[in-house]
Protein backbone atom coordinates (compact mmCIF):
# COMPACT_ATOMS: atom_id res chain seq x y z
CA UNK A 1 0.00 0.00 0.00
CA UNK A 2 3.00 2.39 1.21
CA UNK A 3 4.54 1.36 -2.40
CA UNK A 4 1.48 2.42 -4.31
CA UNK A 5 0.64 5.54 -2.47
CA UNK A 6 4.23 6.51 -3.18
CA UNK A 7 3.72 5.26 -7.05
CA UNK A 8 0.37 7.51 -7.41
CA UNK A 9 1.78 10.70 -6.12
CA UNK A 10 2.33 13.34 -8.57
CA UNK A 11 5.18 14.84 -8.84
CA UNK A 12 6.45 18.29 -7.10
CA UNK A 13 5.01 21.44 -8.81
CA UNK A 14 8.32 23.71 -10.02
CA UNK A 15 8.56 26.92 -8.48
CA UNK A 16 8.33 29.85 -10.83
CA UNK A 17 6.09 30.89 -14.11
CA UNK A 18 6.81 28.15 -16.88
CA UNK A 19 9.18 29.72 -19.56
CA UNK A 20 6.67 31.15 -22.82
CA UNK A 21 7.64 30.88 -26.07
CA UNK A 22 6.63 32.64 -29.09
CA UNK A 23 4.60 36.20 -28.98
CA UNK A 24 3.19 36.97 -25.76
CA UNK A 25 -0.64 37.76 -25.22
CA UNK A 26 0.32 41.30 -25.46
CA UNK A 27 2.30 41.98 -28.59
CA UNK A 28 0.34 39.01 -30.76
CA UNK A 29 -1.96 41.92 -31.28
CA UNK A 30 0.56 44.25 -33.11
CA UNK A 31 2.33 41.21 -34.76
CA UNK A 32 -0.96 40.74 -36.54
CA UNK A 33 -1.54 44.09 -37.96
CA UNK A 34 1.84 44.77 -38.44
CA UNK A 35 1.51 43.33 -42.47
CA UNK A 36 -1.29 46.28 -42.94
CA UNK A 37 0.33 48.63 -41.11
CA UNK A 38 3.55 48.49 -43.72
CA UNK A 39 1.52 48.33 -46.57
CA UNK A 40 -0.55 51.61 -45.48
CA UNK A 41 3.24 53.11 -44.32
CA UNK A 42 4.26 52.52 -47.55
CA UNK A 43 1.23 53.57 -49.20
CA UNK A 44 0.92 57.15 -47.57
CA UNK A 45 4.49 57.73 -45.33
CA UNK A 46 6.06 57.62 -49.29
CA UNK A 47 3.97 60.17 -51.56
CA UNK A 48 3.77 62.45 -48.20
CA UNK A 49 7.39 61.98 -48.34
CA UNK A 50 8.26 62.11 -51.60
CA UNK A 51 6.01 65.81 -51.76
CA UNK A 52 8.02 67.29 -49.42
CA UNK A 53 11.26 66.07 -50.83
CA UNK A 54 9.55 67.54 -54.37
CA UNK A 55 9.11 70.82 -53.29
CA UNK A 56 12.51 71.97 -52.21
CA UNK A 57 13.42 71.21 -55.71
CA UNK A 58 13.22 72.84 -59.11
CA UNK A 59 11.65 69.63 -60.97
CA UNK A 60 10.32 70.66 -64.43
CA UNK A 61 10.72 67.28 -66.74
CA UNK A 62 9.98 69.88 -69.85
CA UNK A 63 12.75 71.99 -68.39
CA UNK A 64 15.80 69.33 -67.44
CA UNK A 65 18.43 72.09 -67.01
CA UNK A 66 16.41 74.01 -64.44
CA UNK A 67 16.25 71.12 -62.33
CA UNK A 68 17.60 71.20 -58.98
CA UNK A 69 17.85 71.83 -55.11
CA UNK A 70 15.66 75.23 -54.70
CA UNK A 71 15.50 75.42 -50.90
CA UNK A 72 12.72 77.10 -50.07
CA UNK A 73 12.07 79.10 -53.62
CA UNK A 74 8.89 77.38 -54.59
CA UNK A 75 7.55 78.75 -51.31
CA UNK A 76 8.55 82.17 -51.37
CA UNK A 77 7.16 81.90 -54.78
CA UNK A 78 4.18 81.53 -53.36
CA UNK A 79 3.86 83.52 -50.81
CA UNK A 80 5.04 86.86 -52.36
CA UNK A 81 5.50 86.40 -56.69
CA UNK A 82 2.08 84.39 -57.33
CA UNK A 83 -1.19 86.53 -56.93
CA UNK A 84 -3.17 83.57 -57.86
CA UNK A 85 -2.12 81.45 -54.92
CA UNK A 86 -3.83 83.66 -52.28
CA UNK A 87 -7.26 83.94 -54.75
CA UNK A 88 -7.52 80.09 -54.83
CA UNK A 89 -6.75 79.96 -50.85
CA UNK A 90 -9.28 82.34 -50.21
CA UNK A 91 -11.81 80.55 -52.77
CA UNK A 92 -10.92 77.38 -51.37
CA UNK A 93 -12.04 78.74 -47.98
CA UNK A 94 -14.94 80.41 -49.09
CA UNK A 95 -16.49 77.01 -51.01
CA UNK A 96 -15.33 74.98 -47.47
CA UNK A 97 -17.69 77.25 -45.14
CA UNK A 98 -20.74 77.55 -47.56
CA UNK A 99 -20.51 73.76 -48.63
CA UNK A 100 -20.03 72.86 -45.02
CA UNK A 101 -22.48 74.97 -43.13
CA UNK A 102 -25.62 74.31 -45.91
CA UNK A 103 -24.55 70.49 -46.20
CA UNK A 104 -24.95 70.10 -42.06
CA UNK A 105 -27.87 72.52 -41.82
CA UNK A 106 -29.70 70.37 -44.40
CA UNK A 107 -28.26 66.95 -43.26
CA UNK A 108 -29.38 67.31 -40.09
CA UNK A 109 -33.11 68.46 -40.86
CA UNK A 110 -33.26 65.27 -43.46
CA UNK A 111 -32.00 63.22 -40.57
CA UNK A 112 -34.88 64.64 -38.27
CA UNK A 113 -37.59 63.81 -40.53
CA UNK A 114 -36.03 60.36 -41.80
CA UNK A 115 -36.33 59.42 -38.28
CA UNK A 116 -39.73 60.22 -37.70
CA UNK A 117 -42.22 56.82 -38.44
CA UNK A 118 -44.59 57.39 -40.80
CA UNK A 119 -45.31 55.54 -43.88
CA UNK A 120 -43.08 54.83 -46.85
CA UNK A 121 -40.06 55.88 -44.41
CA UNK A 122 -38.17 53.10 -45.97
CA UNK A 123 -38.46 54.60 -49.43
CA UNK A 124 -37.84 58.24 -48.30
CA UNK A 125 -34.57 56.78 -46.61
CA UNK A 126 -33.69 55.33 -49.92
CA UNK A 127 -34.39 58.74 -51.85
CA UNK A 128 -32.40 60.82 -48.85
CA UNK A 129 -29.47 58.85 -49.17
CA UNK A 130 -29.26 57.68 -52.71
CA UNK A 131 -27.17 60.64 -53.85
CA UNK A 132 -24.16 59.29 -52.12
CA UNK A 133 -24.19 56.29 -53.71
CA UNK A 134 -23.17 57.80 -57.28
CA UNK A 135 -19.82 57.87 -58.37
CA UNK A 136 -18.07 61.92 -58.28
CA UNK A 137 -18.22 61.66 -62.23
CA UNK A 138 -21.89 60.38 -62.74
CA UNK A 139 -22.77 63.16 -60.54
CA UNK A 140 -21.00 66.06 -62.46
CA UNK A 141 -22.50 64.52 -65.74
CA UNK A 142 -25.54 64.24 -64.51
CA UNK A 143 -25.51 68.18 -63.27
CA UNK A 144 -23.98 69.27 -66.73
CA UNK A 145 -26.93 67.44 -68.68
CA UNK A 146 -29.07 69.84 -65.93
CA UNK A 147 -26.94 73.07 -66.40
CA UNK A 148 -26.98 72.37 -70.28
CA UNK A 149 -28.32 75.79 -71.84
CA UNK A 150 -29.75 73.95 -74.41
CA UNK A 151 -31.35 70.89 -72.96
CA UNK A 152 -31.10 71.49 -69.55
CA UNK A 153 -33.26 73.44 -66.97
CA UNK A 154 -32.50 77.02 -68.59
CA UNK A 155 -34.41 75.75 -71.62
CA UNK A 156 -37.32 74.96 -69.57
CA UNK A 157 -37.41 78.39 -67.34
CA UNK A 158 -37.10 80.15 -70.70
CA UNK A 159 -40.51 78.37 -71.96
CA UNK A 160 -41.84 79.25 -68.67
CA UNK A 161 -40.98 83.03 -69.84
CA UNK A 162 -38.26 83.23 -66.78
CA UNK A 163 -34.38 84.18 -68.31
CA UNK A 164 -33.90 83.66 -72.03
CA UNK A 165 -32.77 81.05 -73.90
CA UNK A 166 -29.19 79.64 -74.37
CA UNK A 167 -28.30 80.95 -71.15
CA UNK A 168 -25.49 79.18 -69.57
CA UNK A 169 -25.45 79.08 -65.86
CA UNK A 170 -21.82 77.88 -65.40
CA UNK A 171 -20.58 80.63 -67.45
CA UNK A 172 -21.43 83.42 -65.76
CA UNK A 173 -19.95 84.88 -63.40
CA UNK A 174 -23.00 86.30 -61.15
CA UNK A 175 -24.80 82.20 -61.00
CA UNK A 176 -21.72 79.93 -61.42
CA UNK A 177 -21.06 79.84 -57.77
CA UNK A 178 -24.55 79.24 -56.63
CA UNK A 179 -25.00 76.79 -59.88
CA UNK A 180 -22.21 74.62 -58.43
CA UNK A 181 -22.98 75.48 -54.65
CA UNK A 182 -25.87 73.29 -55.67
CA UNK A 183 -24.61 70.42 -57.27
CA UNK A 184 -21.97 69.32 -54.66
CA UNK A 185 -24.96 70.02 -51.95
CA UNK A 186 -27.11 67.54 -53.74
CA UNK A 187 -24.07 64.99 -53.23
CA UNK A 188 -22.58 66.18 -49.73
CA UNK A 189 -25.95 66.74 -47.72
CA UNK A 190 -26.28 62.79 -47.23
CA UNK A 191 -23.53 62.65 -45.81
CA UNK A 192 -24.10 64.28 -42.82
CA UNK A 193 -28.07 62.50 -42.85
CA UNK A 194 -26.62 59.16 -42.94
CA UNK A 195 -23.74 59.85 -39.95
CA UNK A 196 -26.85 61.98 -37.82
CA UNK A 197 -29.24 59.47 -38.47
CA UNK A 198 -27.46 56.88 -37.41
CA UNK A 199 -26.31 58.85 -33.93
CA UNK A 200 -29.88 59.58 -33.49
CA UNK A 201 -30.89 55.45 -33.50
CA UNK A 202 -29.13 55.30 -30.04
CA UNK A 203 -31.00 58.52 -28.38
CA UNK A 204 -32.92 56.89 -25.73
CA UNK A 205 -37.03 57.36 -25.91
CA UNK A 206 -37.15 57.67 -22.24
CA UNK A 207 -35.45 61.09 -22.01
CA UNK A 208 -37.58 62.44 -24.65
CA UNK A 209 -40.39 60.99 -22.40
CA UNK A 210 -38.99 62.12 -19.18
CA UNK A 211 -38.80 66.22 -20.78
CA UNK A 212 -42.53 65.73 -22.17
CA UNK A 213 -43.72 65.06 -18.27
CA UNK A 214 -41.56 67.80 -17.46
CA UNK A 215 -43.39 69.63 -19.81
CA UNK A 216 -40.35 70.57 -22.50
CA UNK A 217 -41.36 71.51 -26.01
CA UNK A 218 -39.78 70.53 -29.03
CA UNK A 219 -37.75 73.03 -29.29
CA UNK A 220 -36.19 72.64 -25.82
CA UNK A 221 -35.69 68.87 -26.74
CA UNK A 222 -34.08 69.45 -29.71
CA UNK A 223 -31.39 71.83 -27.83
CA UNK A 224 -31.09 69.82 -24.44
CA UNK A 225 -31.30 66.29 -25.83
CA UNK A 226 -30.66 65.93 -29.44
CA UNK A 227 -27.94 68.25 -30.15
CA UNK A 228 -25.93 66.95 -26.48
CA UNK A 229 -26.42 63.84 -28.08
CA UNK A 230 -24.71 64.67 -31.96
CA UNK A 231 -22.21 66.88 -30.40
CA UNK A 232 -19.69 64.22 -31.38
CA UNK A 233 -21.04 62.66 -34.92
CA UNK A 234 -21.88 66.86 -35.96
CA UNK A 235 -17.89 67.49 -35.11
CA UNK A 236 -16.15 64.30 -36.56
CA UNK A 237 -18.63 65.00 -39.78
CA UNK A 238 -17.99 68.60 -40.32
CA UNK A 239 -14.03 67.55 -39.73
CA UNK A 240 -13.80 65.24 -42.12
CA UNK A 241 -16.30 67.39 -44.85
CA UNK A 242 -14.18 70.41 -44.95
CA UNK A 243 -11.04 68.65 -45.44
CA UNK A 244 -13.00 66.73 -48.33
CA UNK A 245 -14.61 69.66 -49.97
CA UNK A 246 -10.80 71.40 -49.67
CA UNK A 247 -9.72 68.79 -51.29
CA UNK A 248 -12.90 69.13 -54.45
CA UNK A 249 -11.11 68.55 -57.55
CA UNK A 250 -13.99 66.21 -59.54
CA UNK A 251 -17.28 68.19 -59.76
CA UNK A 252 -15.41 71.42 -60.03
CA UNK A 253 -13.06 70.78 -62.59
CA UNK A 254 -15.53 68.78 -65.28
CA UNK A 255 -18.09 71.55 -64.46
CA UNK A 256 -16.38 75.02 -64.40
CA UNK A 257 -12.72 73.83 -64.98
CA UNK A 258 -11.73 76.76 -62.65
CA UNK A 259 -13.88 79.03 -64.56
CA UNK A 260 -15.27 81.13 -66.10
CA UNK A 261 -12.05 83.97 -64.93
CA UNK A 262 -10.91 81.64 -62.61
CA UNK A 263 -13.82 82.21 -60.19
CA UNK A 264 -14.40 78.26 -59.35
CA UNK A 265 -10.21 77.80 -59.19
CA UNK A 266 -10.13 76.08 -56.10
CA UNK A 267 -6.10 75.38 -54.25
CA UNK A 268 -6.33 71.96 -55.35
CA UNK A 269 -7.59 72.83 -58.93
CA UNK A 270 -4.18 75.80 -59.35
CA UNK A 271 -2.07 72.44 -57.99
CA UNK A 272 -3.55 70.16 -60.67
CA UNK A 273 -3.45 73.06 -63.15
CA UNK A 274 0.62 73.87 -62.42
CA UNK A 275 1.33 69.94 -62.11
CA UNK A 276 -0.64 68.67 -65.33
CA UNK A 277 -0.28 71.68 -67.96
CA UNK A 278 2.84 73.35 -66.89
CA UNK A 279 4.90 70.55 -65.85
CA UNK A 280 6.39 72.46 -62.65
CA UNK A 281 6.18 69.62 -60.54
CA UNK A 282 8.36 71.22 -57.91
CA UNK A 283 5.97 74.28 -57.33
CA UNK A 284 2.92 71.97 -57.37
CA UNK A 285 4.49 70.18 -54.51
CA UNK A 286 4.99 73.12 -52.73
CA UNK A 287 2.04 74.05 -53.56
CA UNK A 288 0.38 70.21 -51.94
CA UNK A 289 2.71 71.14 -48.79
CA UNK A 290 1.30 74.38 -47.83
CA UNK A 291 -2.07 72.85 -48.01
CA UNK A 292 -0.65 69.77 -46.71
CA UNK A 293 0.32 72.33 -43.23
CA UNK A 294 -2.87 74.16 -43.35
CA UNK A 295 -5.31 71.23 -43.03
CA UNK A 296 -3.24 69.68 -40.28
CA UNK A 297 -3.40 73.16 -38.15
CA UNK A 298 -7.36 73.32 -38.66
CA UNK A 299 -8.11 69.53 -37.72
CA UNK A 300 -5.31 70.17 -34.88
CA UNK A 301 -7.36 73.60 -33.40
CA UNK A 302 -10.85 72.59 -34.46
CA UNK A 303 -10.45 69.18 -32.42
CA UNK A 304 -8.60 71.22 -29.75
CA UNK A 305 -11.66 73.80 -29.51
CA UNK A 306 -14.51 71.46 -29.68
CA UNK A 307 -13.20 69.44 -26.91
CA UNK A 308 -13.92 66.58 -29.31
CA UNK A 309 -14.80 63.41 -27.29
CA UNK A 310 -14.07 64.70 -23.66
CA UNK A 311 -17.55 64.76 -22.68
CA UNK A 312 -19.49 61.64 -22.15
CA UNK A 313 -23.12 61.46 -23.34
C-alpha cells in the first residue's frame, strides 16, 4: 500500500512561471496588424514623403536644365510672386464654409424627418441617401446634362418666360457659384443625414419621455437632448467634410474647370493646373505642402476647440 501511495503521487510542482515561447498575449496583437500597417506606411508615409522632398526642388521634366535643389524658392514663390495662390486659398475657404455649413444645416433636418415613423419611411430613406451612392463623375455629368443651356433646366425656365434662352449658368460669373454650390450640396448633404441618423438610432425614448412630463417643447428637446447627443457625430462629420470639400477637384473641374475667370479655381484645382499643364512639378508640390500644413493646423485647433470626445453622453 506504502509502495502504491508513493507510485500515485504526482510529482512536485516547479517553483516559478513556466518559460513562454513565441509572442506573448500582449504583442500578438501588433504582430498581426503589423503586415497592414507596412503596406498603409508605404502607401501614404512615401507620396507624403516624396512631396516634401519635391518641393525643395526645381523639378520641371519639360525643363531638365532648371532642375535642382531650390530650398525654399517654390515657397517664397508663393507667398510673395504668385497673386493667384492667395485667390484660390481664399476661394478654397470660401467654397469649405458655404458647402459645409448648408450640407450640415440640411443633413441634419433630413436626418430629423427620416427618423420620424410614418409611412413609406423606408423609401424616403432610400431617396435621402441615394445621392451618395453615385460615383463623383456620374454626378458632375448628370448636373452638366441639368446646367446644359440647351437641354437642360434654362431651356425649360425660358418656356416658362423666366431668363432667355441659351443661357449658360456655369458661365457666368454672377450664378456659377450658386449653380455649383448646388450640385456638390445635392451629393454632400447625405452625408451628414446618414452619420446623424445613425447617432440619433441610439438617443434613448425615455429622455424624450422624461422632458414631455416635465413639460419641454420641441424646441427645448431638440437643444437639451438631441444636439448633447450629436455633439460628437456633428464634429467628426464637419471635420472630415471640410477637409473633403478642400480637397474638391472632380465636380469642379468637369463643371467650371476653374472658370469662367478663374472664379471656381479652387487650391487643389491651381495644384492640378501647375502639375498637369505646366509641368512644374516642384511648385505643385509646394504648392500640396502648404495645403498639406494648413489642413493639419485646422483639424489640430478645431479638435482642440470642440473638446472633441471629452464629454461623455
Amino acid at each position: 500500500m506504502a509502495q502504491a501511495a508513493a507510485v500515485a503521487k504526482p510529482p512536485p510542482k516547479r517553483s516559478g512561471s513556466p518559460r513562454r515561447t513565441g509572442a506573448t498575449p500582449r504583442t500578438l496583437p501588433y504582430l498581426l496588424i503589423a503586415p497592414a500597417a507596412l503596406l498603409m506606411l508605404g502607401f501614404i508615409a512615401y507620396p507624403v514623403l516624396s512631396v516634401f522632398y519635391y518641393s525643395l526642388q526645381h523639378f520641371n521634366p519639360a525643363k531638365p536644365w532648371r532642375n535642382g535643389f531650390a530650398g525654399f524658392d517654390n515657397f517664397t514663390k508663393a507667398f510673395t510672386e504668385d497673386p493667384e495662390f492667395w485667390h484660390t486659398l481664399g476661394f478654397s475657404l470660401q467654397w469649405v464654409v458655404v458647402q459645409v455649413v448648408l450640407q450640415l444645416l440640411l443633413g441634419l433636418g433630413l436626418a430629423l424627418i427620416v427618423n420620424q415613423t410614418f409611412v413609406g419611411r423606408a423609401l424616403a430613406r432610400a431617396l435621402v441617401f441615394s445621392p451618395w451612392a453615385v460615383s463623383g463623375v456620374l454626378t458632375s455629368s448628370i448636373w452638366m446634362l441639368i446646367y446644359n443651356s440647351q437641354t437642360g433646366i434654362t431651356r425649360y425656365l425660358a418656356d416658362a418666360g423666366v431668363g432667355t434662352y441659351g443661357t449658360s449658368w456655369l458661365s457666368d460669373t454672377s450664378t456659377v457659384f450658386p449653380a455649383v454650390v448646388t450640385a456638390e450640396l445635392w451629393r454632400g448633404v447625405p452625408f451628414f443625414a446618414i452619420l446623424i441618423l445613425a447617432d440619433l438610432q441610439s438617443v434613448s425614448k425615455d429622455l424624450y419621455e422624461a422632458a414631455e412630463v416635465d413639460g419641454a417643447g420641441r424646441l427645448r428637446q431638440f437643444f437639451h437632448i438631441t444636439l448633447p447627443h450629436l455633439k460628437d457625430a456633428i464634429i467628426l462629420s464637419t471635420l472630415l467634410r471640410a477637409v473633403w470639400e478642400f480637397n474638391n477637384v472632380d465636380l469642379l473641374y468637369t463643371l467650371t474647370g476653374g472658370g469662367p475667370a478663374g472664379e471656381t479655381t479652387t487650391l487643389p484645382l491651381r495644384i492640378a493646373s501647375i502639375a498637369v499643364d505646366s509641368h512644374d512639378f516642384g511648385y505643385a508640390s509646394a504648392l500640396t505642402s502648404i495645403a498639406f500644413v494648413i489642413l493639419l493646423f485646422f483639424s489640430m485647433v478645431y479638435l482642440r476647440l470642440s473638446k472633441f470626445g471629452g464629454q461623455e453622453k
